[in-house]
Protein backbone atom coordinates (compact mmCIF):
# COMPACT_ATOMS: atom_id res chain seq x y z
CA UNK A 1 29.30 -27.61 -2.17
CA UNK A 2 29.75 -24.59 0.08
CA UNK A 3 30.62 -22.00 -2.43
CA UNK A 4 27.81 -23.31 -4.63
CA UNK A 5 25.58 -22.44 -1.90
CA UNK A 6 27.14 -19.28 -0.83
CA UNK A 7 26.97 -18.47 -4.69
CA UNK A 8 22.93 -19.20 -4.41
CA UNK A 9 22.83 -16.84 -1.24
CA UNK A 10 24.37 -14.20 -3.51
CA UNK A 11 22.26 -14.41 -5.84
CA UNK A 12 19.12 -14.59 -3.94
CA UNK A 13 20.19 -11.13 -1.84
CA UNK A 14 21.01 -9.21 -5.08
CA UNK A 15 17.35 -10.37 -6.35
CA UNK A 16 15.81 -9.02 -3.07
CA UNK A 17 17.76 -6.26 -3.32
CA UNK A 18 15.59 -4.22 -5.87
CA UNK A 19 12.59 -5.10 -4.29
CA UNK A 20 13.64 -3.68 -1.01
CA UNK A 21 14.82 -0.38 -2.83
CA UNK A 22 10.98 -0.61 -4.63
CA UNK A 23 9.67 -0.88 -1.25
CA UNK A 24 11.52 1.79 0.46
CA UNK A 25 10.84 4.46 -2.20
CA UNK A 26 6.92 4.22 -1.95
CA UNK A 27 7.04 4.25 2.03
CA UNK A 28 4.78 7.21 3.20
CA UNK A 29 8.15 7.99 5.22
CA UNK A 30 5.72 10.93 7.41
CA UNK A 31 3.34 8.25 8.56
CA UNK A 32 5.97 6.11 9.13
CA UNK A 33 8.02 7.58 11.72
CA UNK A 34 4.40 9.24 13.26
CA UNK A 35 3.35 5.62 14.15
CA UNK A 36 7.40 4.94 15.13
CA UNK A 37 7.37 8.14 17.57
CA UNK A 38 3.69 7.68 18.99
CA UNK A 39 4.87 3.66 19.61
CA UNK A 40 8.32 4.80 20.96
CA UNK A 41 6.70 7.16 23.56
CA UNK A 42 3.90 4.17 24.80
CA UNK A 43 6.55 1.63 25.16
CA UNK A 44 8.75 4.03 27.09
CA UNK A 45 6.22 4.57 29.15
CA UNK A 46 5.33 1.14 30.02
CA UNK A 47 8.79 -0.38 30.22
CA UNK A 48 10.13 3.05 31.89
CA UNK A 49 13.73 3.20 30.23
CA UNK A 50 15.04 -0.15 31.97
CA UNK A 51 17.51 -1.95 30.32
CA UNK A 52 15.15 -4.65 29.51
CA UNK A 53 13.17 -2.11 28.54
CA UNK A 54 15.52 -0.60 25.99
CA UNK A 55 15.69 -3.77 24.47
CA UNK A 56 12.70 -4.72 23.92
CA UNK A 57 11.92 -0.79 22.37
CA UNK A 58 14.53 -2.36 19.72
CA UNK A 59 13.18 -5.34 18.89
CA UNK A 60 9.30 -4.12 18.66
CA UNK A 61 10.96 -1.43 16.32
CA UNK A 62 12.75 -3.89 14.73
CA UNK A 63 9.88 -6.19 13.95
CA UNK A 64 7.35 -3.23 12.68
CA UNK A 65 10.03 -1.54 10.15
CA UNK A 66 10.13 -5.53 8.87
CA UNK A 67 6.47 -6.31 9.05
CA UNK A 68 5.53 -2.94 7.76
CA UNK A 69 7.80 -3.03 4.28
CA UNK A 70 6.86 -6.38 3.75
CA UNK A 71 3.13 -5.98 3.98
CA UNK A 72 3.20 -2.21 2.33
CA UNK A 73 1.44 -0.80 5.32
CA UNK A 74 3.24 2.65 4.70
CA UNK A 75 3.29 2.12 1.25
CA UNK A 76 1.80 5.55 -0.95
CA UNK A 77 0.74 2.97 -3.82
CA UNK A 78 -1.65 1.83 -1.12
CA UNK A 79 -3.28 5.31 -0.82
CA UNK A 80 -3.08 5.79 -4.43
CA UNK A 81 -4.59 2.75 -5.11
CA UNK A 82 -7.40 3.14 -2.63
CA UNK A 83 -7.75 6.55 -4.06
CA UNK A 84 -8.62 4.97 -8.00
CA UNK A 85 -10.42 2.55 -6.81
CA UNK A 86 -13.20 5.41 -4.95
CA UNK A 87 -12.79 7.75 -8.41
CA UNK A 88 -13.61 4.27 -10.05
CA UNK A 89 -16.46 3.68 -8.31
CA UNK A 90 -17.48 7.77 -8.28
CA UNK A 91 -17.50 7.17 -12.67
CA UNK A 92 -19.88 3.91 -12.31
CA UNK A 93 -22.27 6.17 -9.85
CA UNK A 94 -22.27 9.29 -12.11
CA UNK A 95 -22.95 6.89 -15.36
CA UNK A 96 -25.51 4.83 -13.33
CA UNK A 97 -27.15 8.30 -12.85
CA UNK A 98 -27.00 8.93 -16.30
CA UNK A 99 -28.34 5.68 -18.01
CA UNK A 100 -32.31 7.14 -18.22
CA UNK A 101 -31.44 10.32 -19.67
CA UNK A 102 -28.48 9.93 -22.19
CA UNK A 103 -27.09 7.52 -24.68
CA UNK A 104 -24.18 4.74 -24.17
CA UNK A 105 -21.84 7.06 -25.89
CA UNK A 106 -22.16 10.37 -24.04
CA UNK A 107 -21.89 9.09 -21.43
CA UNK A 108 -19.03 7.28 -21.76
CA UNK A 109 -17.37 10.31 -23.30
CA UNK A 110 -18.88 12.42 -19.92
CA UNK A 111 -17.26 9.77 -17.19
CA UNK A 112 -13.93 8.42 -19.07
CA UNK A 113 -15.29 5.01 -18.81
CA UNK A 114 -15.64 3.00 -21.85
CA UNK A 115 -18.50 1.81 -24.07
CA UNK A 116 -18.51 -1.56 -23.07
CA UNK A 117 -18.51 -0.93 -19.33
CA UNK A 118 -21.40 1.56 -20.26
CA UNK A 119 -23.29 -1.11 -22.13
CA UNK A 120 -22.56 -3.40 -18.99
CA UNK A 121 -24.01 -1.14 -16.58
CA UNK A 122 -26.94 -0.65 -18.35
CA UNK A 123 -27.64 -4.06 -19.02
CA UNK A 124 -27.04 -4.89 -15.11
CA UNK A 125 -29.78 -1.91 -14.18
């Protein structure tokens, strides 16, 4: 029964494994330690290098590096994705701006959106 389970735990820590790897390459590593230092140097200053102090430096740093790779909050697909999203939004302006003077098809050649999102647009105007 124990090695059954201990074979289980195996397996589980290989499968998080590659997700941890995933995670760590698309950390915005610059940010990262930026929000580390800026922390480091307020806790220091409030807990003034005690020994108690020093400890609990560790464990706040220990916590954010968790809660921050599992939530993605230094993630670059974040940034990326936030990025789309606004050029997304930038194409349905332009096109929007665009319905009274040109046909469905220019303009979805002119914004890189497609016909059917063109046709949408202009039957939600």
């Amino acid at each position: 029964m124990e090695i059954a389970l201990i074979i289980i735990g195996i397996i589980i820590i290989f499968g998080l494994i590659g997700e941890v790897i995933e995670r760590l390459r698309t950390v915005n590593w610059a940010r990262f330690f930026g929000v580390l230092l800026v922390g480091g140097a307020l806790l220091a200053v409030i807990f003034s290098f005690t020994a108690e102090g020093v400890l609990v430096i560790v464990g706040a740093y220990v916590l954010l590096v968790i809660i921050s790779l599992m939530f993605g909050v230094f993630s670059k697909k974040t940034v990326n994705e936030t990025q789309q999203q606004g050029i997304e939004k930038g194409r349905n302006e332009v096109a929007k701006n665009l319905l009274d003077i040109l046909d469905d098809e220019t303009i979805a050649d002119k914004t890189n959106l497609s016909i059917e999102d063109v046709k949408a647009l202009r039957k939600s105007n």
